[in-house]
N, C-alpha and C. Protein backbone atom coordinates (compact mmCIF):
# COMPACT_ATOMS: atom_id res chain seq x y z
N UNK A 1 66.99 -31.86 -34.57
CA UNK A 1 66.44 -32.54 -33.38
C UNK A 1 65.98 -31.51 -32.35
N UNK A 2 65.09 -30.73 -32.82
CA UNK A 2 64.89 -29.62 -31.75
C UNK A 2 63.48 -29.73 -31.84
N UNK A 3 62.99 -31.02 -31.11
CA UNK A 3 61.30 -31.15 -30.86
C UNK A 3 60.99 -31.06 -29.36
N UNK A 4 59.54 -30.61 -29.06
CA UNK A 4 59.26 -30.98 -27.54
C UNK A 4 58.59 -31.99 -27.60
N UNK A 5 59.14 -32.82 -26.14
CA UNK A 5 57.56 -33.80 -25.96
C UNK A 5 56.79 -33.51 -24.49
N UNK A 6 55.87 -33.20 -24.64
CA UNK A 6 55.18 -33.08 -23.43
C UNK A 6 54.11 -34.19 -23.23
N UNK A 7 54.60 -34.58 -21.98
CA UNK A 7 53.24 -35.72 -21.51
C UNK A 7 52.60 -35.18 -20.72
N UNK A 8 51.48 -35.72 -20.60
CA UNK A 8 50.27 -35.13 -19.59
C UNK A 8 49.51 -36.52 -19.46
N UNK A 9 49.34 -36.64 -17.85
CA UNK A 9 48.89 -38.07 -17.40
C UNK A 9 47.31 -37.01 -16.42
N UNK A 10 46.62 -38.17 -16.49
CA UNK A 10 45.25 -37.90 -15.75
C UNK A 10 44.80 -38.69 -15.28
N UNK A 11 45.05 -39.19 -13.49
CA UNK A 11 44.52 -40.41 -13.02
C UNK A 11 43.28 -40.04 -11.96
N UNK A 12 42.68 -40.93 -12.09
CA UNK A 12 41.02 -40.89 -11.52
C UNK A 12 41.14 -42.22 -10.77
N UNK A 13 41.28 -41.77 -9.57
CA UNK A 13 41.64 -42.89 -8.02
C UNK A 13 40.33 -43.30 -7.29
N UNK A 14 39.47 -44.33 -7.47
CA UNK A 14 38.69 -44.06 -6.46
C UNK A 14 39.31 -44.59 -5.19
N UNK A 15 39.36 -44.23 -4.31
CA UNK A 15 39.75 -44.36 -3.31
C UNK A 15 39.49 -42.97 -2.21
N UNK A 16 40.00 -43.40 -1.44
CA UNK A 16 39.90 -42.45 -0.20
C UNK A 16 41.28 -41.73 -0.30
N UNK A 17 41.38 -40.57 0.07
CA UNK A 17 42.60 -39.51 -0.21
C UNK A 17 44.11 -40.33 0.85
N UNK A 18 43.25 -40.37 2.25
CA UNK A 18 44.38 -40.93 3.05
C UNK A 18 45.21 -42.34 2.49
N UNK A 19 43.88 -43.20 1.66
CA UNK A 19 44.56 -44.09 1.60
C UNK A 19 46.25 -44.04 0.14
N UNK A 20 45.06 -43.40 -0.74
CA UNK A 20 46.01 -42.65 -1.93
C UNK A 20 47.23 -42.40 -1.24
N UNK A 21 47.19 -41.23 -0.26
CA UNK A 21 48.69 -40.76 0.05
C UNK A 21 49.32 -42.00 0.71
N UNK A 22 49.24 -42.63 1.77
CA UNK A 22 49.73 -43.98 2.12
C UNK A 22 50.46 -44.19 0.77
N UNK A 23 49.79 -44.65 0.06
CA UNK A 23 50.11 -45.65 -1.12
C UNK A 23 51.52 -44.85 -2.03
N UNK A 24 51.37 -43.67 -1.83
CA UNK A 24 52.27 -42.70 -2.36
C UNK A 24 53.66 -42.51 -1.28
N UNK A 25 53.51 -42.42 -0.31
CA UNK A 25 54.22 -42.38 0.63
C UNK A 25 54.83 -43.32 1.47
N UNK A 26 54.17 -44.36 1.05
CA UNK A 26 54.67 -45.98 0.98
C UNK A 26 54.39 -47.25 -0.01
N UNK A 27 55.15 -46.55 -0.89
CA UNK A 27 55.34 -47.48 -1.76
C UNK A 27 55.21 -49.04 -2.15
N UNK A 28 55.24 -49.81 -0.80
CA UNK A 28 55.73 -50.83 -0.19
C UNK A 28 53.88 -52.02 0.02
N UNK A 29 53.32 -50.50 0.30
CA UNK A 29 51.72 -50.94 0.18
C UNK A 29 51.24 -51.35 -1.03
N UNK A 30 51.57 -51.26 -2.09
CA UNK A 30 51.25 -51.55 -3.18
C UNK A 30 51.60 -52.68 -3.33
C-alpha cells in the first residue's frame, strides 16, 4: 500500500475577484 494520490483541481470563476473572495471568506453567501 505504498501509492500516491495527487489531485489537482482547476476552477475558472467568472466573476469579479472581490466578489470570489467574499464568497470564500464568507461562506454563508453562497
Amino acid at each position: 500500500m505504498n501509492k500516491q494520490f495527487i489531485a489537482k483541481q482547476s476552477i475558472v470563476i467568472d466573476a469579479p475577484a472581490g466578489k470570489v473572495w467574499d464568497a470564500l471568506v464568507n461562506p454563508e453567501m453562497i
